[in-house]
C-alpha atoms as a PDB file:
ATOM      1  CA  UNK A   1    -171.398 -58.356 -13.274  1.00  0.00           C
ATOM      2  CA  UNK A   2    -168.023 -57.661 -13.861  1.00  0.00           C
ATOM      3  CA  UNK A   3    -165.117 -60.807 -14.125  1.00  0.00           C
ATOM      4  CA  UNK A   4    -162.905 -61.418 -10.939  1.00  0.00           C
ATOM      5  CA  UNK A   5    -159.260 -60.254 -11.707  1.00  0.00           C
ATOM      6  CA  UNK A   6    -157.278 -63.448 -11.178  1.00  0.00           C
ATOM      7  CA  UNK A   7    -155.320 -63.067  -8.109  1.00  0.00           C
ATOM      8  CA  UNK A   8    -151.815 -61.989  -8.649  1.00  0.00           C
ATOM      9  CA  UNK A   9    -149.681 -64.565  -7.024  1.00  0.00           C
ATOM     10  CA  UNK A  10    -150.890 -66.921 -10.276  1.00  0.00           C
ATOM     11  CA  UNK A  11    -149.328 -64.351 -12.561  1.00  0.00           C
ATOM     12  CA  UNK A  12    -145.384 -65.451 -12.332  1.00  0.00           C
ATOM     13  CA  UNK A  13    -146.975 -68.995 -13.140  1.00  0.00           C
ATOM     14  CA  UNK A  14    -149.004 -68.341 -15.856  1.00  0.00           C
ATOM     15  CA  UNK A  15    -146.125 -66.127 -17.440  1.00  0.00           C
ATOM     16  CA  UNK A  16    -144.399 -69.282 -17.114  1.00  0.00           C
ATOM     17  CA  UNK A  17    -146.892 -71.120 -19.195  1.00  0.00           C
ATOM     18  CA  UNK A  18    -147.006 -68.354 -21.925  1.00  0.00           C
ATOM     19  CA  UNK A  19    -142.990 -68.498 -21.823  1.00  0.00           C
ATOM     20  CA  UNK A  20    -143.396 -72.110 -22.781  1.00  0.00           C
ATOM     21  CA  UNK A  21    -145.673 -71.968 -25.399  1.00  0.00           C
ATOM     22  CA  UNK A  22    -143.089 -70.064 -27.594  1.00  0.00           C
ATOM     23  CA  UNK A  23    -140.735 -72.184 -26.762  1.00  0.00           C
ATOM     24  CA  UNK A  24    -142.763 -74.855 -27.894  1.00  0.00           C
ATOM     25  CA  UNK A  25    -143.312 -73.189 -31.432  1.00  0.00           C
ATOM     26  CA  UNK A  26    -139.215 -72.358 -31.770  1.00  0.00           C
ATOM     27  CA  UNK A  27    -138.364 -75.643 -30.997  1.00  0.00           C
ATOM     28  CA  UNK A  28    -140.564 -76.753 -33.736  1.00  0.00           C
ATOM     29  CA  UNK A  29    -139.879 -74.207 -36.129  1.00  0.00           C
ATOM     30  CA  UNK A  30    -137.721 -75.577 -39.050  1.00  0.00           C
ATOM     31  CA  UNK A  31    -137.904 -79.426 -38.402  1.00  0.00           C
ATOM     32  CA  UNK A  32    -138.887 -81.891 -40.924  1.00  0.00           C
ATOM     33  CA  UNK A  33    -141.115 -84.743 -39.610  1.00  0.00           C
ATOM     34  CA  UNK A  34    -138.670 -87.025 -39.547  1.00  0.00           C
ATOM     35  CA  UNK A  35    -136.495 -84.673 -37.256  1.00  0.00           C
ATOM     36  CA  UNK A  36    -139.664 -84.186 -34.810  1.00  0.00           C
ATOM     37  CA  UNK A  37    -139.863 -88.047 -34.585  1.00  0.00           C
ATOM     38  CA  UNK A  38    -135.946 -89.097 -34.323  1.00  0.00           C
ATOM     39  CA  UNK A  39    -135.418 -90.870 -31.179  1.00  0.00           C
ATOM     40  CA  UNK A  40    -131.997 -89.054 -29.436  1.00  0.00           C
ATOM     41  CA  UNK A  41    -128.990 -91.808 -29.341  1.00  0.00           C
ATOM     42  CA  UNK A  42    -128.744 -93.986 -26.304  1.00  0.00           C
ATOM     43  CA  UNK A  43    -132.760 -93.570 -26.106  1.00  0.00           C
ATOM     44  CA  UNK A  44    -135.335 -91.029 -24.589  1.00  0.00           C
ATOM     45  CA  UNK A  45    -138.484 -89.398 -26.339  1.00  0.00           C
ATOM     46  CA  UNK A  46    -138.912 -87.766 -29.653  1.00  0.00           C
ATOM     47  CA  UNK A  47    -139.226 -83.840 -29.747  1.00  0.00           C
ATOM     48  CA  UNK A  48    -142.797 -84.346 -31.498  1.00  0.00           C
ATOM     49  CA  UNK A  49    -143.720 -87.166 -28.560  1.00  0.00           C
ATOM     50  CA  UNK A  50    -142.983 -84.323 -25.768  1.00  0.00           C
ATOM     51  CA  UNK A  51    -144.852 -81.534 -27.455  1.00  0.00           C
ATOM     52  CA  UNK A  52    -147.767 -84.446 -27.634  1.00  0.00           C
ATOM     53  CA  UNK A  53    -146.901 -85.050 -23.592  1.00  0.00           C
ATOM     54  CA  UNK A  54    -146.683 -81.270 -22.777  1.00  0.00           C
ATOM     55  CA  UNK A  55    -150.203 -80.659 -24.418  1.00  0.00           C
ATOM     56  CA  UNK A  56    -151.811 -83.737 -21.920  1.00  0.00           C
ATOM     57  CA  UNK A  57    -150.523 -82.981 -18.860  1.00  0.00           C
ATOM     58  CA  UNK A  58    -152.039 -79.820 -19.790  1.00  0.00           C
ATOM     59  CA  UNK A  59    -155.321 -80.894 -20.293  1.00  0.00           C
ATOM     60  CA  UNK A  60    -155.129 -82.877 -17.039  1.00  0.00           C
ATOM     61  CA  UNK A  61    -154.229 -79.269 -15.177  1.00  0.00           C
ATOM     62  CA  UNK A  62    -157.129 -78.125 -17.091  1.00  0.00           C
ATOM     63  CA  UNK A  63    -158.852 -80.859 -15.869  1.00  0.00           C
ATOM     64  CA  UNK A  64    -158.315 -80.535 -12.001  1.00  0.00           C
ATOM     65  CA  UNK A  65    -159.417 -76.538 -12.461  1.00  0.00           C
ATOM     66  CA  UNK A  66    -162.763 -77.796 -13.415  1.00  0.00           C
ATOM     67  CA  UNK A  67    -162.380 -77.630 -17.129  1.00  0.00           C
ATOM     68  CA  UNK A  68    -162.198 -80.920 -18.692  1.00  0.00           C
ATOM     69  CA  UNK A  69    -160.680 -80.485 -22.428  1.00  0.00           C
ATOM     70  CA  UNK A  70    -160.945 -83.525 -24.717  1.00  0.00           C
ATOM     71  CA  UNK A  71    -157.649 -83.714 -27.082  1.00  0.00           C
ATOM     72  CA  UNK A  72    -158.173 -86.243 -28.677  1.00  0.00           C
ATOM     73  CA  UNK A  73    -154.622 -87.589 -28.543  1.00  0.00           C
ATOM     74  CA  UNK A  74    -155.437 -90.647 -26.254  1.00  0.00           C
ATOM     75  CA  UNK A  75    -152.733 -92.194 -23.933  1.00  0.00           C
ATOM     76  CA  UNK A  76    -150.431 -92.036 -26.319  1.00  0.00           C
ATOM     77  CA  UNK A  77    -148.474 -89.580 -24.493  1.00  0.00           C
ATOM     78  CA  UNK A  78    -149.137 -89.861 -20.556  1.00  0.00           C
ATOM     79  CA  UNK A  79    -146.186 -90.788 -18.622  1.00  0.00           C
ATOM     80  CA  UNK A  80    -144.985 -94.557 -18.748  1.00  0.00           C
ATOM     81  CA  UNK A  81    -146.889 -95.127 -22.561  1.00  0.00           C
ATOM     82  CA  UNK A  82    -144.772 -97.529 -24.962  1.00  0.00           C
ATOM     83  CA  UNK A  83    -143.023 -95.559 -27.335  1.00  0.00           C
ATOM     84  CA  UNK A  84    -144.271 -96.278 -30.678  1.00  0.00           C
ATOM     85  CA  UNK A  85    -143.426 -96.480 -34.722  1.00  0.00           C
ATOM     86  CA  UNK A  86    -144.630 -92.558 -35.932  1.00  0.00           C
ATOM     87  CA  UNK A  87    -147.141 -93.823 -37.863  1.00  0.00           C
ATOM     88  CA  UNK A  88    -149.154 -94.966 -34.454  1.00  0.00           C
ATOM     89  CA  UNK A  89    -149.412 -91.540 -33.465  1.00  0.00           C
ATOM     90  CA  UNK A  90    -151.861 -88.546 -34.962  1.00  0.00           C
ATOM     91  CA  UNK A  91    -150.123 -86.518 -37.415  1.00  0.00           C
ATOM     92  CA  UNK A  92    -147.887 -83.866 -36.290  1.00  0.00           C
ATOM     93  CA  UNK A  93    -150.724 -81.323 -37.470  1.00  0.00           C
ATOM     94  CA  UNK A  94    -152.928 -83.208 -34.663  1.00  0.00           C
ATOM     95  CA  UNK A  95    -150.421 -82.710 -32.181  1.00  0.00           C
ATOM     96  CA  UNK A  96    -149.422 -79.263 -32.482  1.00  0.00           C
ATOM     97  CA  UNK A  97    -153.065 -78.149 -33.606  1.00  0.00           C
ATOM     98  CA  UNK A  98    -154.063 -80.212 -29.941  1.00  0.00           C
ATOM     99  CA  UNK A  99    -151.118 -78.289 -28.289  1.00  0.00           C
ATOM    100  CA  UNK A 100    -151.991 -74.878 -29.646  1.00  0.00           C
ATOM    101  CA  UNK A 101    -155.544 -75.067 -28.411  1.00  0.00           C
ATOM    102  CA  UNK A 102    -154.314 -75.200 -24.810  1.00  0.00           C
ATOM    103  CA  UNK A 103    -153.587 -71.902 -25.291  1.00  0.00           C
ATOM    104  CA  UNK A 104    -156.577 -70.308 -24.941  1.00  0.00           C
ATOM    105  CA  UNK A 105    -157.944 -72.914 -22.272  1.00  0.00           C
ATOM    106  CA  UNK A 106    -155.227 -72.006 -19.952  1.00  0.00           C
ATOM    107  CA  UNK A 107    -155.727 -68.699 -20.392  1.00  0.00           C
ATOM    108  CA  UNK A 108    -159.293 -69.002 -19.653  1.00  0.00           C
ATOM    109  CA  UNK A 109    -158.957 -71.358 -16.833  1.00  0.00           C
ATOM    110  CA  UNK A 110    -156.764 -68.904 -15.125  1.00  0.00           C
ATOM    111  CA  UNK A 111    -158.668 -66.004 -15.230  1.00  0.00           C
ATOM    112  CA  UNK A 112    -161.767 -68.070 -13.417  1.00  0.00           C
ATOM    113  CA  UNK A 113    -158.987 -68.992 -10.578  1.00  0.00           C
ATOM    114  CA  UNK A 114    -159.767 -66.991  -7.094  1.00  0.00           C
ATOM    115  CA  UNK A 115    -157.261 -66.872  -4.065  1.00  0.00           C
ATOM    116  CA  UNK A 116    -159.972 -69.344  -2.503  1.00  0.00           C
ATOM    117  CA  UNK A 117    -159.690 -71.924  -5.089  1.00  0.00           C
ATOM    118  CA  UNK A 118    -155.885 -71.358  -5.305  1.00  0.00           C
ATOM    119  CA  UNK A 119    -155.614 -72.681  -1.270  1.00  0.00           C
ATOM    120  CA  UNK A 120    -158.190 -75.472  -1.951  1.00  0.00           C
ATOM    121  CA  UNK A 121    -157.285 -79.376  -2.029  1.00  0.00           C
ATOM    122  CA  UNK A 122    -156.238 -80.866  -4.982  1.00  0.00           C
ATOM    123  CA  UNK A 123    -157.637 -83.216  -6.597  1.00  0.00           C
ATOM    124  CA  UNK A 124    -155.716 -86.168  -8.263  1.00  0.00           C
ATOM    125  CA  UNK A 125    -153.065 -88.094  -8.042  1.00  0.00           C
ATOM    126  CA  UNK A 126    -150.850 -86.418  -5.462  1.00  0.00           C
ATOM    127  CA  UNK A 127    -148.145 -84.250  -7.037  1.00  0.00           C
ATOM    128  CA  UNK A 128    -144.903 -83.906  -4.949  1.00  0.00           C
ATOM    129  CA  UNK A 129    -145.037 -80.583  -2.840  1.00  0.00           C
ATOM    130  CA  UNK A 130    -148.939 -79.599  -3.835  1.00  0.00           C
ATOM    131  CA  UNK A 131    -150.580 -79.232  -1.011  1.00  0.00           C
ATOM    132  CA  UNK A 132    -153.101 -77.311  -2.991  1.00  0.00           C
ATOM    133  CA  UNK A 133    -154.598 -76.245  -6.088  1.00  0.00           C
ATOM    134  CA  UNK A 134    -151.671 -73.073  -5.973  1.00  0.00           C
ATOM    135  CA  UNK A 135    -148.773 -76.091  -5.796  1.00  0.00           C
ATOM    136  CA  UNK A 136    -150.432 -78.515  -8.508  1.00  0.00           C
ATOM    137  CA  UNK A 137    -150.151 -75.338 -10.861  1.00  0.00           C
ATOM    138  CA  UNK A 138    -146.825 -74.515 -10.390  1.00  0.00           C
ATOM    139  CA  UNK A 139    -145.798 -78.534 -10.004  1.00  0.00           C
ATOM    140  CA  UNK A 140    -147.211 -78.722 -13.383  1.00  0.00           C
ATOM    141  CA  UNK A 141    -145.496 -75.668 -14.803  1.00  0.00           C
ATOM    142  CA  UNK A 142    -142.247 -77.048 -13.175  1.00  0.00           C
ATOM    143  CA  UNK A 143    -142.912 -80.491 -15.269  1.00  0.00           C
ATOM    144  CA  UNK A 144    -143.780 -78.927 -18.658  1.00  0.00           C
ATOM    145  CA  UNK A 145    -140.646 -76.665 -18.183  1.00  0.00           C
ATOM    146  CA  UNK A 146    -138.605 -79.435 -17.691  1.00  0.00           C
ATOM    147  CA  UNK A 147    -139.753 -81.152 -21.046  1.00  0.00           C
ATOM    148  CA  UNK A 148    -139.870 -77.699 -22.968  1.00  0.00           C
ATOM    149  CA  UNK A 149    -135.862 -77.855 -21.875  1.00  0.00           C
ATOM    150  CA  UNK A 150    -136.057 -81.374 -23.398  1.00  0.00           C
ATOM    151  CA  UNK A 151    -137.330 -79.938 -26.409  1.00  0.00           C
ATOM    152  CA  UNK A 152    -134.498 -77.285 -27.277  1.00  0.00           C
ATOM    153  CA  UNK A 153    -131.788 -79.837 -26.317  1.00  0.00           C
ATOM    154  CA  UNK A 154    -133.125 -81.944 -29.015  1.00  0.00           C
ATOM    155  CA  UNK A 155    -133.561 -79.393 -31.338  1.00  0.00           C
ATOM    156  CA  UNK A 156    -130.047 -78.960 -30.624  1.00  0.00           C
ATOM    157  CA  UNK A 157    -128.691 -82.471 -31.388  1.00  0.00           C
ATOM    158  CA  UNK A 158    -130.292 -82.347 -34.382  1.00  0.00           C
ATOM    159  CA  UNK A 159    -128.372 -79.689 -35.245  1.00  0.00           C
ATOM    160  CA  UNK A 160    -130.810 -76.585 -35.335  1.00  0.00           C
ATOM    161  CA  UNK A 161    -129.776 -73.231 -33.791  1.00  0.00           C
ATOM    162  CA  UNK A 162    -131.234 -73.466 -30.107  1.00  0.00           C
ATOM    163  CA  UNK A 163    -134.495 -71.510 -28.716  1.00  0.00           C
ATOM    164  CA  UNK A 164    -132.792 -69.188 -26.907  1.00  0.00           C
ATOM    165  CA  UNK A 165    -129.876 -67.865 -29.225  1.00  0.00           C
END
Protein backbone atom coordinates (compact mmCIF):
# COMPACT_ATOMS: atom_id res chain seq x y z
CA UNK A 1 0.00 0.00 0.00
CA UNK A 2 1.23 3.10 -1.05
CA UNK A 3 1.41 6.44 1.63
CA UNK A 4 -1.44 9.12 1.29
CA UNK A 5 0.09 12.38 -0.22
CA UNK A 6 -0.66 14.94 2.49
CA UNK A 7 -3.27 17.18 1.24
CA UNK A 8 -2.00 20.35 -0.21
CA UNK A 9 -3.68 23.09 1.66
CA UNK A 10 -1.11 21.89 4.75
CA UNK A 11 1.80 22.67 2.48
CA UNK A 12 2.02 26.74 2.93
CA UNK A 13 1.95 25.70 6.75
CA UNK A 14 4.38 23.25 6.94
CA UNK A 15 6.75 25.47 4.68
CA UNK A 16 6.17 27.75 7.43
CA UNK A 17 7.48 25.36 9.98
CA UNK A 18 10.59 24.42 7.84
CA UNK A 19 11.11 28.37 7.38
CA UNK A 20 11.36 28.48 11.13
CA UNK A 21 13.57 25.89 11.83
CA UNK A 22 16.44 27.80 10.03
CA UNK A 23 15.64 30.57 11.58
CA UNK A 24 15.96 28.90 14.69
CA UNK A 25 19.60 27.62 13.84
CA UNK A 26 20.72 31.43 12.50
CA UNK A 27 19.55 32.93 15.42
CA UNK A 28 21.67 30.62 17.34
CA UNK A 29 24.54 30.54 15.24
CA UNK A 30 27.49 32.50 16.82
CA UNK A 31 26.18 33.07 20.46
CA UNK A 32 28.05 32.20 23.48
CA UNK A 33 25.93 30.69 26.32
CA UNK A 34 25.87 33.48 28.16
CA UNK A 35 24.39 35.50 25.12
CA UNK A 36 21.59 32.64 24.63
CA UNK A 37 20.68 33.13 28.36
CA UNK A 38 20.87 37.17 28.76
CA UNK A 39 17.60 38.40 29.80
CA UNK A 40 16.76 41.66 27.20
CA UNK A 41 16.67 45.08 29.42
CA UNK A 42 13.39 46.09 30.91
CA UNK A 43 12.63 42.12 31.05
CA UNK A 44 11.18 39.37 28.66
CA UNK A 45 12.65 35.78 27.88
CA UNK A 46 16.09 34.65 27.00
CA UNK A 47 16.80 33.66 23.25
CA UNK A 48 17.84 30.03 24.60
CA UNK A 49 14.36 30.00 26.90
CA UNK A 50 12.25 30.59 23.49
CA UNK A 51 14.07 28.07 21.39
CA UNK A 52 13.28 25.70 24.67
CA UNK A 53 9.38 27.17 24.35
CA UNK A 54 9.27 26.84 20.49
CA UNK A 55 10.41 23.08 20.72
CA UNK A 56 7.20 22.37 23.46
CA UNK A 57 4.56 23.89 21.95
CA UNK A 58 5.76 21.75 19.28
CA UNK A 59 5.54 18.66 20.90
CA UNK A 60 2.07 19.61 22.16
CA UNK A 61 1.02 20.11 18.17
CA UNK A 62 2.61 16.84 17.85
CA UNK A 63 0.69 15.78 20.52
CA UNK A 64 -2.94 16.75 19.37
CA UNK A 65 -1.98 14.93 15.75
CA UNK A 66 -1.80 11.76 17.64
CA UNK A 67 1.90 11.62 18.14
CA UNK A 68 2.89 12.16 21.61
CA UNK A 69 6.83 13.08 21.69
CA UNK A 70 8.50 13.05 25.12
CA UNK A 71 11.29 15.99 25.29
CA UNK A 72 12.33 15.71 28.12
CA UNK A 73 12.53 19.43 28.89
CA UNK A 74 9.66 19.45 31.53
CA UNK A 75 7.57 22.66 32.19
CA UNK A 76 10.28 24.57 32.17
CA UNK A 77 9.24 26.30 29.14
CA UNK A 78 5.25 26.21 28.75
CA UNK A 79 3.69 29.50 28.85
CA UNK A 80 3.36 31.31 32.35
CA UNK A 81 6.66 29.05 33.92
CA UNK A 82 8.93 31.22 36.41
CA UNK A 83 11.85 32.28 34.71
CA UNK A 84 14.78 30.75 36.23
CA UNK A 85 18.81 31.09 37.09
CA UNK A 86 20.46 29.08 33.69
CA UNK A 87 21.73 26.59 35.66
CA UNK A 88 17.90 25.27 36.40
CA UNK A 89 17.48 24.55 32.92
CA UNK A 90 19.05 21.45 30.66
CA UNK A 91 22.06 22.48 28.92
CA UNK A 92 21.78 24.36 25.80
CA UNK A 93 22.90 21.00 23.98
CA UNK A 94 19.50 19.53 25.58
CA UNK A 95 17.57 22.22 24.25
CA UNK A 96 18.61 22.56 20.82
CA UNK A 97 19.32 18.67 20.49
CA UNK A 98 15.24 18.52 21.92
CA UNK A 99 14.43 21.28 19.31
CA UNK A 100 16.19 19.67 16.39
CA UNK A 101 14.39 16.39 16.85
CA UNK A 102 11.07 18.08 16.10
CA UNK A 103 12.21 18.16 12.89
CA UNK A 104 11.67 15.01 11.71
CA UNK A 105 8.41 14.47 13.92
CA UNK A 106 6.74 17.27 12.19
CA UNK A 107 7.65 16.16 9.14
CA UNK A 108 6.32 12.82 9.81
CA UNK A 109 3.22 13.92 11.50
CA UNK A 110 2.33 15.86 8.47
CA UNK A 111 2.63 13.49 5.95
CA UNK A 112 0.02 11.06 8.06
CA UNK A 113 -2.46 14.30 8.00
CA UNK A 114 -5.63 13.64 5.49
CA UNK A 115 -8.16 16.46 4.43
CA UNK A 116 -10.53 14.44 6.91
CA UNK A 117 -8.41 14.83 9.88
CA UNK A 118 -7.50 18.42 8.82
CA UNK A 119 -11.60 19.43 9.28
CA UNK A 120 -11.82 17.31 12.49
CA UNK A 121 -12.27 18.86 16.17
CA UNK A 122 -9.49 19.75 18.03
CA UNK A 123 -8.54 18.58 20.83
CA UNK A 124 -7.12 20.75 23.74
CA UNK A 125 -7.24 23.69 25.18
CA UNK A 126 -9.11 25.90 22.73
CA UNK A 127 -6.78 27.97 20.54
CA UNK A 128 -8.23 31.35 19.33
CA UNK A 129 -9.74 30.92 15.72
CA UNK A 130 -9.22 26.81 15.52
CA UNK A 131 -12.17 25.51 14.86
CA UNK A 132 -10.32 22.46 13.74
CA UNK A 133 -7.36 20.41 13.53
CA UNK A 134 -6.47 22.74 10.00
CA UNK A 135 -6.69 26.11 12.47
CA UNK A 136 -4.73 24.56 15.59
CA UNK A 137 -1.86 23.98 12.93
CA UNK A 138 -1.65 27.15 11.55
CA UNK A 139 -2.54 28.89 15.23
CA UNK A 140 0.49 27.11 16.27
CA UNK A 141 2.66 28.07 13.34
CA UNK A 142 1.36 31.69 13.89
CA UNK A 143 2.70 31.36 17.73
CA UNK A 144 6.13 29.81 17.00
CA UNK A 145 6.55 32.54 14.26
CA UNK A 146 5.92 35.07 16.55
CA UNK A 147 8.71 33.81 19.03
CA UNK A 148 11.15 32.85 16.07
CA UNK A 149 10.70 36.94 15.43
CA UNK A 150 11.55 37.15 19.17
CA UNK A 151 14.52 35.27 18.54
CA UNK A 152 16.27 37.47 15.73
CA UNK A 153 15.33 40.68 17.63
CA UNK A 154 17.38 39.39 20.39
CA UNK A 155 20.00 38.22 18.42
CA UNK A 156 19.94 41.67 17.36
CA UNK A 157 20.30 43.50 20.71
CA UNK A 158 22.98 41.53 21.41
CA UNK A 159 24.58 42.83 18.72
CA UNK A 160 24.81 39.91 16.08
CA UNK A 161 24.04 40.54 12.37
CA UNK A 162 20.19 39.63 12.10
CA UNK A 163 18.65 36.29 10.40
CA UNK A 164 17.56 37.79 7.55
CA UNK A 165 20.50 40.11 6.30
Amino acid sequence: MSPVARPSAIEPIALIFKLNNDMVARSLAGLNDEECWRQPEGGGNPLLWLVGHATISRAHLLARLGHTYDHGLGALFDRGARRSAPSAYPSRAAIEAAWQDTRGRMRDAFATLTDERLLAAPSGRPLPGATNIAGTIAFLAFHESYHVGQMGYLRRMLGHPGVAD
